[in-house]
C-alpha atoms as a PDB file:
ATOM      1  CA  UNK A   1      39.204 -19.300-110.134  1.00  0.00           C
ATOM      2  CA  UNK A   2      36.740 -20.080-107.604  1.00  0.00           C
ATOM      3  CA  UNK A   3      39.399 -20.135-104.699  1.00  0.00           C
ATOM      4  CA  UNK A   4      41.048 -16.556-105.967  1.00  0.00           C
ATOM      5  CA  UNK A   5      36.722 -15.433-105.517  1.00  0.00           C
ATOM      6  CA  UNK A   6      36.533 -16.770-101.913  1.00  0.00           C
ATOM      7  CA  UNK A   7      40.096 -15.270-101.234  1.00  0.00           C
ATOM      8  CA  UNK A   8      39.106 -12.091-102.493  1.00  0.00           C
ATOM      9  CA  UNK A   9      35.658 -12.614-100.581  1.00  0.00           C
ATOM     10  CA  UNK A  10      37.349 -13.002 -97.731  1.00  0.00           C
ATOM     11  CA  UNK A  11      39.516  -9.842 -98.470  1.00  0.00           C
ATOM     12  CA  UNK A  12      36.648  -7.708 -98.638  1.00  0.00           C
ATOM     13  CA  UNK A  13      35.088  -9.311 -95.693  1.00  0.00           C
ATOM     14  CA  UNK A  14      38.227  -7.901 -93.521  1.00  0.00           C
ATOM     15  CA  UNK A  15      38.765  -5.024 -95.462  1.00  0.00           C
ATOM     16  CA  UNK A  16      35.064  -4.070 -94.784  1.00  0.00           C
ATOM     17  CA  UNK A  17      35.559  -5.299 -91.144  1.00  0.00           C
ATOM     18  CA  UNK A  18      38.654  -3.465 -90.346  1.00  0.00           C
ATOM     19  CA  UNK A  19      36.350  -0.171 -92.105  1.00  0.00           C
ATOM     20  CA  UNK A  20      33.763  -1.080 -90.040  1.00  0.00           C
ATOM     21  CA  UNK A  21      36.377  -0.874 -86.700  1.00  0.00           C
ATOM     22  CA  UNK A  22      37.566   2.354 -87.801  1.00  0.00           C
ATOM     23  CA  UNK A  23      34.304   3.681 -88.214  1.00  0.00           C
ATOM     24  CA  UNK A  24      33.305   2.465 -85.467  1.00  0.00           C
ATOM     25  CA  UNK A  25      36.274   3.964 -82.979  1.00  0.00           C
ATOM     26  CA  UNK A  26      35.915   7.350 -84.775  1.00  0.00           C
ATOM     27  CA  UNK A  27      32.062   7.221 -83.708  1.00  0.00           C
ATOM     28  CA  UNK A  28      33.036   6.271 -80.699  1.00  0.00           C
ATOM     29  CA  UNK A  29      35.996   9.385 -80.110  1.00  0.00           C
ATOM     30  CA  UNK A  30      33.240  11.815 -81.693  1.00  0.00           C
ATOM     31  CA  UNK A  31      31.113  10.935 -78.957  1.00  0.00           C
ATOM     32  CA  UNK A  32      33.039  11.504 -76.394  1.00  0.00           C
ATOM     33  CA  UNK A  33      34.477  14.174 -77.885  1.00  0.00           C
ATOM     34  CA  UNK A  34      30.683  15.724 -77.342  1.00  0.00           C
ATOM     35  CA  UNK A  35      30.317  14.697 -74.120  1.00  0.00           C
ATOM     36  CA  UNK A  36      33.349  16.368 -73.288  1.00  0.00           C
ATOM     37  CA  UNK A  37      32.207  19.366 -74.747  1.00  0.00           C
ATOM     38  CA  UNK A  38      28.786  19.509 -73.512  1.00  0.00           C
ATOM     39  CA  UNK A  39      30.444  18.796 -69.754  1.00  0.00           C
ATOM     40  CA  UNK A  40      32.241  22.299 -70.523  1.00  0.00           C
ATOM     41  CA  UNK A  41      29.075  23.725 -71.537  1.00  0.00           C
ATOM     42  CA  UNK A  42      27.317  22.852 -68.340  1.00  0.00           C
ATOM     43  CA  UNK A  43      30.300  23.704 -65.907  1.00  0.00           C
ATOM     44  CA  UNK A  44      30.385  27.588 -68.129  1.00  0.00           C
ATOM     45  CA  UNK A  45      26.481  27.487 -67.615  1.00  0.00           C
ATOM     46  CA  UNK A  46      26.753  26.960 -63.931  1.00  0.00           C
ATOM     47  CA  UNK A  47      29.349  30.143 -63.671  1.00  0.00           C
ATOM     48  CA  UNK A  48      27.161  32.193 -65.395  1.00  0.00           C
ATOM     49  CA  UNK A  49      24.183  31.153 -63.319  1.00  0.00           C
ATOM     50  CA  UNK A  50      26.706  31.721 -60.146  1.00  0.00           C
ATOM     51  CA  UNK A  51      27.593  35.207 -61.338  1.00  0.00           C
ATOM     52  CA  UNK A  52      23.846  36.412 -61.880  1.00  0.00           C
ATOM     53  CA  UNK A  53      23.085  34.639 -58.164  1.00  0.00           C
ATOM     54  CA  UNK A  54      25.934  36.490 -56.767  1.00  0.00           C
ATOM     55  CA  UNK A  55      25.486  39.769 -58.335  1.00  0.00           C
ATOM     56  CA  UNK A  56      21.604  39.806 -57.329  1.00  0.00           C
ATOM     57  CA  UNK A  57      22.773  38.876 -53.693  1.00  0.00           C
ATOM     58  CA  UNK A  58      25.420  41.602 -53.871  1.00  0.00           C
ATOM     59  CA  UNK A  59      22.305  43.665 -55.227  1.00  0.00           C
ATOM     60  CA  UNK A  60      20.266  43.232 -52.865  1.00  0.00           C
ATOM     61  CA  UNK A  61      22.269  44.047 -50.222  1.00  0.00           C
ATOM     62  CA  UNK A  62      23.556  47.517 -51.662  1.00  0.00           C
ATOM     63  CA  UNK A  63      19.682  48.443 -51.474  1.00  0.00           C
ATOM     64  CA  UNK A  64      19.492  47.155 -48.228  1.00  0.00           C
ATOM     65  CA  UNK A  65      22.257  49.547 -47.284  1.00  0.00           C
ATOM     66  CA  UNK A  66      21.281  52.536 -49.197  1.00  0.00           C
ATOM     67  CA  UNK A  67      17.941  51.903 -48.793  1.00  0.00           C
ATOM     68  CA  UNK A  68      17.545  52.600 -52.711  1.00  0.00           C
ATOM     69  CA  UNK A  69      17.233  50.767 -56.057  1.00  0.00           C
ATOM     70  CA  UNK A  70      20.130  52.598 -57.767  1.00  0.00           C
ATOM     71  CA  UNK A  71      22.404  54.755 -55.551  1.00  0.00           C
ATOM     72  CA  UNK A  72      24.672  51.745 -56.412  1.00  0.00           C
ATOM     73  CA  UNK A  73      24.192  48.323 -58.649  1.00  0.00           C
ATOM     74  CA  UNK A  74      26.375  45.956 -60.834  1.00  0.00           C
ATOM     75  CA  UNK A  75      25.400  44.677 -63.952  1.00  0.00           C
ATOM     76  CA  UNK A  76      26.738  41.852 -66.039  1.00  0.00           C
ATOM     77  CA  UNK A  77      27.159  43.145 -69.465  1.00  0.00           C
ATOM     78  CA  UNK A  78      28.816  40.983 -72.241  1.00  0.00           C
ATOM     79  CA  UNK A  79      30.199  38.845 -69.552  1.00  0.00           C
ATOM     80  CA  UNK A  80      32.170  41.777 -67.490  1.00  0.00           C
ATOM     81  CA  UNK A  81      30.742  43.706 -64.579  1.00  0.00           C
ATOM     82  CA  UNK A  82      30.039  46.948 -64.554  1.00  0.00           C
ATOM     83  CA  UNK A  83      28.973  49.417 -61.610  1.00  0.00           C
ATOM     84  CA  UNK A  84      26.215  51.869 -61.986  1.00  0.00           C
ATOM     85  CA  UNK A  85      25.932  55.035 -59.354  1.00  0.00           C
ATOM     86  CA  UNK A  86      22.310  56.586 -59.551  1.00  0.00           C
ATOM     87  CA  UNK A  87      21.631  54.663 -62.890  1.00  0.00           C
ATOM     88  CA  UNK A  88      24.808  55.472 -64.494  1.00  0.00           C
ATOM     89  CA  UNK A  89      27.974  53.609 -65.284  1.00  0.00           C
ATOM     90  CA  UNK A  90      31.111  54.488 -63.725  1.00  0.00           C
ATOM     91  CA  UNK A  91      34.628  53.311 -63.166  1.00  0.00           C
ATOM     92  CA  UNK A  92      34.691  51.959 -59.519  1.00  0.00           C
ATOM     93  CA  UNK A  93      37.129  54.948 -58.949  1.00  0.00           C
ATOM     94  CA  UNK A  94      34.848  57.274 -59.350  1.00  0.00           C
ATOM     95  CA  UNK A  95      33.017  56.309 -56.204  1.00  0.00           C
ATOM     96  CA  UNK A  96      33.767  57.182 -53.264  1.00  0.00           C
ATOM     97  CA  UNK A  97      36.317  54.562 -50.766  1.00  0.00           C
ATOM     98  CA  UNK A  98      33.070  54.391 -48.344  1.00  0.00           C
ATOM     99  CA  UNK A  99      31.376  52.804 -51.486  1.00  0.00           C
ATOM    100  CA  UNK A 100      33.603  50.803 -52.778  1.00  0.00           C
ATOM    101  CA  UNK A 101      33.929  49.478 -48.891  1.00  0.00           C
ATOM    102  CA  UNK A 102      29.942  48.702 -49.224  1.00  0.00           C
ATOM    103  CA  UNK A 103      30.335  46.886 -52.848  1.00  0.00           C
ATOM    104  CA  UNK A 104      33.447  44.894 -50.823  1.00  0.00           C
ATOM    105  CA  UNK A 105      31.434  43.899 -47.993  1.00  0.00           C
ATOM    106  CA  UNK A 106      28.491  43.098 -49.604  1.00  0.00           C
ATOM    107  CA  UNK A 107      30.567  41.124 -52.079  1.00  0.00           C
ATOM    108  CA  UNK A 108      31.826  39.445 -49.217  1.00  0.00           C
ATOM    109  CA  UNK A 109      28.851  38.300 -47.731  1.00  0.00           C
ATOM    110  CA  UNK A 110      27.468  36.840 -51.447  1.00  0.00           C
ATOM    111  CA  UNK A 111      30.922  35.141 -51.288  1.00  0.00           C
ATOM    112  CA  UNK A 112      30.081  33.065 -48.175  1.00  0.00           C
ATOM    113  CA  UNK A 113      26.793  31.771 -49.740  1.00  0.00           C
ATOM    114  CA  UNK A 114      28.428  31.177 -52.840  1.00  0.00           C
ATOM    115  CA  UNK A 115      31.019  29.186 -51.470  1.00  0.00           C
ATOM    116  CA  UNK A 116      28.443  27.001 -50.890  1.00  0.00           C
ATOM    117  CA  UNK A 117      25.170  25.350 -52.166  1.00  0.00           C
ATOM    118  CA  UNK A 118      22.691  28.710 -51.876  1.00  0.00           C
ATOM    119  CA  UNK A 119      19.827  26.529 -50.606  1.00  0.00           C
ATOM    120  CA  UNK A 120      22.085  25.884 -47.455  1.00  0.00           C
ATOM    121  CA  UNK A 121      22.611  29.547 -46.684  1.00  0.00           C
ATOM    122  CA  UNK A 122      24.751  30.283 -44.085  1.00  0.00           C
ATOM    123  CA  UNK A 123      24.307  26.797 -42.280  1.00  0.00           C
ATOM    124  CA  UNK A 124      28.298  25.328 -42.300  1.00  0.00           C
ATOM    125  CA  UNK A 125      29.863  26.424 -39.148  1.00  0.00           C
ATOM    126  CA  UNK A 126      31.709  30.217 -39.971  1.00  0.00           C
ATOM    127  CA  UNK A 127      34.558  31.989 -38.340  1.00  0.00           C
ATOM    128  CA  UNK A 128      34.159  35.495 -39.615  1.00  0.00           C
ATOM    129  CA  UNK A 129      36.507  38.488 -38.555  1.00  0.00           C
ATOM    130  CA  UNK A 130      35.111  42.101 -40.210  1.00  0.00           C
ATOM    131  CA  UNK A 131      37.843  44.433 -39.447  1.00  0.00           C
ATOM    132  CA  UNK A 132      35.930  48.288 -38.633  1.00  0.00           C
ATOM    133  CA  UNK A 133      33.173  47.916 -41.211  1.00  0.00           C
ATOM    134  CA  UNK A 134      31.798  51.135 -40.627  1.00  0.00           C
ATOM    135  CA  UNK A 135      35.174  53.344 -40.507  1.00  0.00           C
ATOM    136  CA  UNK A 136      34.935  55.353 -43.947  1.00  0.00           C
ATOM    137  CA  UNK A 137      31.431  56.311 -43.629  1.00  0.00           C
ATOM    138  CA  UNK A 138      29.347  59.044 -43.426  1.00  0.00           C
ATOM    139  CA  UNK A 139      26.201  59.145 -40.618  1.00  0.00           C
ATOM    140  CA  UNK A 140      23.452  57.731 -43.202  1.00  0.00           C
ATOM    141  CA  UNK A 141      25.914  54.901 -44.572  1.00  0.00           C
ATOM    142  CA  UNK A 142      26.596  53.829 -41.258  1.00  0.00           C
ATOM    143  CA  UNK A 143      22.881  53.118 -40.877  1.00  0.00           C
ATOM    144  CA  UNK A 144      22.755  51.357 -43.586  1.00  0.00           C
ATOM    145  CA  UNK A 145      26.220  49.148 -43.115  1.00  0.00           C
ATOM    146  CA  UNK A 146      24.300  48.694 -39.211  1.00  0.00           C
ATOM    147  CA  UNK A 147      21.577  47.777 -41.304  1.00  0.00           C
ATOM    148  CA  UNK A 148      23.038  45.563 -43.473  1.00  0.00           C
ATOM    149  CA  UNK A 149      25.336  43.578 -40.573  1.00  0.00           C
ATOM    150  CA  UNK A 150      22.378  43.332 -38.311  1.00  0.00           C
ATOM    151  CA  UNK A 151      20.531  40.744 -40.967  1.00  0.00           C
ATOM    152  CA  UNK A 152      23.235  39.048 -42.040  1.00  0.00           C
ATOM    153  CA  UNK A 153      24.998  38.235 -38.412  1.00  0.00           C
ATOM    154  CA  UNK A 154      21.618  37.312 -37.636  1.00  0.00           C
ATOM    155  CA  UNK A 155      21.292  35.523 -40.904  1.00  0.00           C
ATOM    156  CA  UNK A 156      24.272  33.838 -40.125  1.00  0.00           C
ATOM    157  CA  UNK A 157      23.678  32.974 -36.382  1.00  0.00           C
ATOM    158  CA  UNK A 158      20.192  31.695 -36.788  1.00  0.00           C
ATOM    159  CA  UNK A 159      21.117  29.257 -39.912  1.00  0.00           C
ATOM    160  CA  UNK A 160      24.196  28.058 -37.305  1.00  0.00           C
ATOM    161  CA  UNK A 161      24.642  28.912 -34.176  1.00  0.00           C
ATOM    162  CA  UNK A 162      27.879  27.598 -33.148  1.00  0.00           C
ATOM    163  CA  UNK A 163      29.401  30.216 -36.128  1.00  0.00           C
ATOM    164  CA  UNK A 164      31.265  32.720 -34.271  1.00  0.00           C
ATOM    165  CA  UNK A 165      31.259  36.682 -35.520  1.00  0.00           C
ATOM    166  CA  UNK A 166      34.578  38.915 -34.697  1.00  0.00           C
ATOM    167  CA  UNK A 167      33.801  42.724 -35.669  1.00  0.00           C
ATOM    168  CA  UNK A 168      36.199  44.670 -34.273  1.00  0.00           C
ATOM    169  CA  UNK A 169      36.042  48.655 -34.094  1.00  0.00           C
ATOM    170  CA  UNK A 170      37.953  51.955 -33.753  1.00  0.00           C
ATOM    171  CA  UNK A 171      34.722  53.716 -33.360  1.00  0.00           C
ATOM    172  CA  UNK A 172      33.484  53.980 -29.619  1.00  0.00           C
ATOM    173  CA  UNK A 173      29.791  54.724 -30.637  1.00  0.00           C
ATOM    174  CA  UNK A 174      30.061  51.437 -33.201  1.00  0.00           C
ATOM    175  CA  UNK A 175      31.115  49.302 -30.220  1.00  0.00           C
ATOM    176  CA  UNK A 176      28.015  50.502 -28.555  1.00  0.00           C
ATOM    177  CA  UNK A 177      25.491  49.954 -31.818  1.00  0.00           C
ATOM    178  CA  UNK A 178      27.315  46.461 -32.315  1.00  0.00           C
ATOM    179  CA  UNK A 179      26.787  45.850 -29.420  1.00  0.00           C
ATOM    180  CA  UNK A 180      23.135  46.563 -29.339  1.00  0.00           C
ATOM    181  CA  UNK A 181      23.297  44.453 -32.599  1.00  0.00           C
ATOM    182  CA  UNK A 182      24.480  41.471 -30.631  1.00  0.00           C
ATOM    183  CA  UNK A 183      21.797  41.955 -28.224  1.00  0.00           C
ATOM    184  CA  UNK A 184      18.686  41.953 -30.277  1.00  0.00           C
ATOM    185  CA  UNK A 185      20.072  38.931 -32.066  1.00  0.00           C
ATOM    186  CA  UNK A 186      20.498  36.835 -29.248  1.00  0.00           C
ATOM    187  CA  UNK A 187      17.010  37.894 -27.759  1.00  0.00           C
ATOM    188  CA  UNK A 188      15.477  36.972 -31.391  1.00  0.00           C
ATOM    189  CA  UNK A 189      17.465  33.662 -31.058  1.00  0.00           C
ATOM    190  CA  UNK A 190      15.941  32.943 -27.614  1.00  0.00           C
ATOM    191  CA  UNK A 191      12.349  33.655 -28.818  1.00  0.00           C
ATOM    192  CA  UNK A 192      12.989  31.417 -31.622  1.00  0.00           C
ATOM    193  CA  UNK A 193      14.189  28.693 -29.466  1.00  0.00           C
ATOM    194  CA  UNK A 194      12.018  28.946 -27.087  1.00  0.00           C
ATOM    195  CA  UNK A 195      14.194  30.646 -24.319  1.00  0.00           C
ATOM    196  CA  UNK A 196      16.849  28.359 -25.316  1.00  0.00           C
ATOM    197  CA  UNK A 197      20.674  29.588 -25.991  1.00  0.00           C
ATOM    198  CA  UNK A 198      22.852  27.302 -27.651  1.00  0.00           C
END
């Protein structure tokens, strides 16, 4: 009798050992399991943080264009965007080509930063061709697309100046504001460098 106790003891004691393993490898997948998860949580956090950065960029530059709070804006609404004209929403077909060229480019220019950390700007080297930015506008839009390229080539030049800026043009009296543009930048540049071009 007392060897069938110690045998059965010793049953338990690996019965209750392998339990013990089991329990112990199922803690052990649960937790990664929630690691896992919450790694997924944080990357879907940092999209959504992304997506409000670039849509307040984007934002910001359609007022800087229009020189006005609604004319155009996107909003994130249960996770889709959605374009407002003069505090309205509308299908983006129901603006006009010239504004869905402004939402484009000023989507482009949010995608550059974005690309990137935001704290760095526009400070990696670019190589940006803008094919006749200003083609389907109307006189007051093209101010405000002049506008608009103006601070951000100069945006772009002053965080790096080796980046390099091709805008080409059909429209004669474009070259000529481009132009301009170029000028003004480079004479900023100077002043900020102390007469020095790089």
């Amino acid at each position: 009798g007392e060897h069938a106790a110690r045998d059965q003891a010793v049953a338990c004691d690996g019965k209750a050992e392998q339990d013990q393993k089991k329990a112990d490898d199922a803690l052990k997948k649960s937790n990664e399991k929630i690691k896992d998860l919450n790694d997924e949580l944080n990357v879907l956090k940092s999209r959504k943080k992304n997506i409000k950065i670039a849509v307040n960029l984007i934002n910001k530059s359609l007022r800087y264009v229009f020189f006005s709070r609604d004319r155009l804006e996107i909003k994130v609404e249960n996770d889709k965007y959605v374009l407002y004209a003069n505090g309205k929403a509308v299908k983006p077909n129901k603006v006009s080509v010239g504004e869905r060229n402004i939402i484009a480019l000023c989507y482009f220019f949010a995608e550059l930063i974005m690309n990137q950390d935001a704290k760095d700007g526009y400070s990696k080297k670019l190589i940006i061709v803008i094919d006749d930015p200003v083609s389907s506008f109307d006189f007051e839009n093209k101010v405000g697309i002049m506008s608009l390229l103006k601070a951000k080539m100069s945006d772009i030049i002053k965080s790096n100046s080796e980046s390099q800026i091709l805008l080409m043009t059909h429209d004669i009296r474009c070259l000529y504001d481009l132009e301009k543009i170029g000028e003004e930048i480079s004479d900023e540049y100077k002043k900020e460098n102390n007469g020095h071009k790089k």
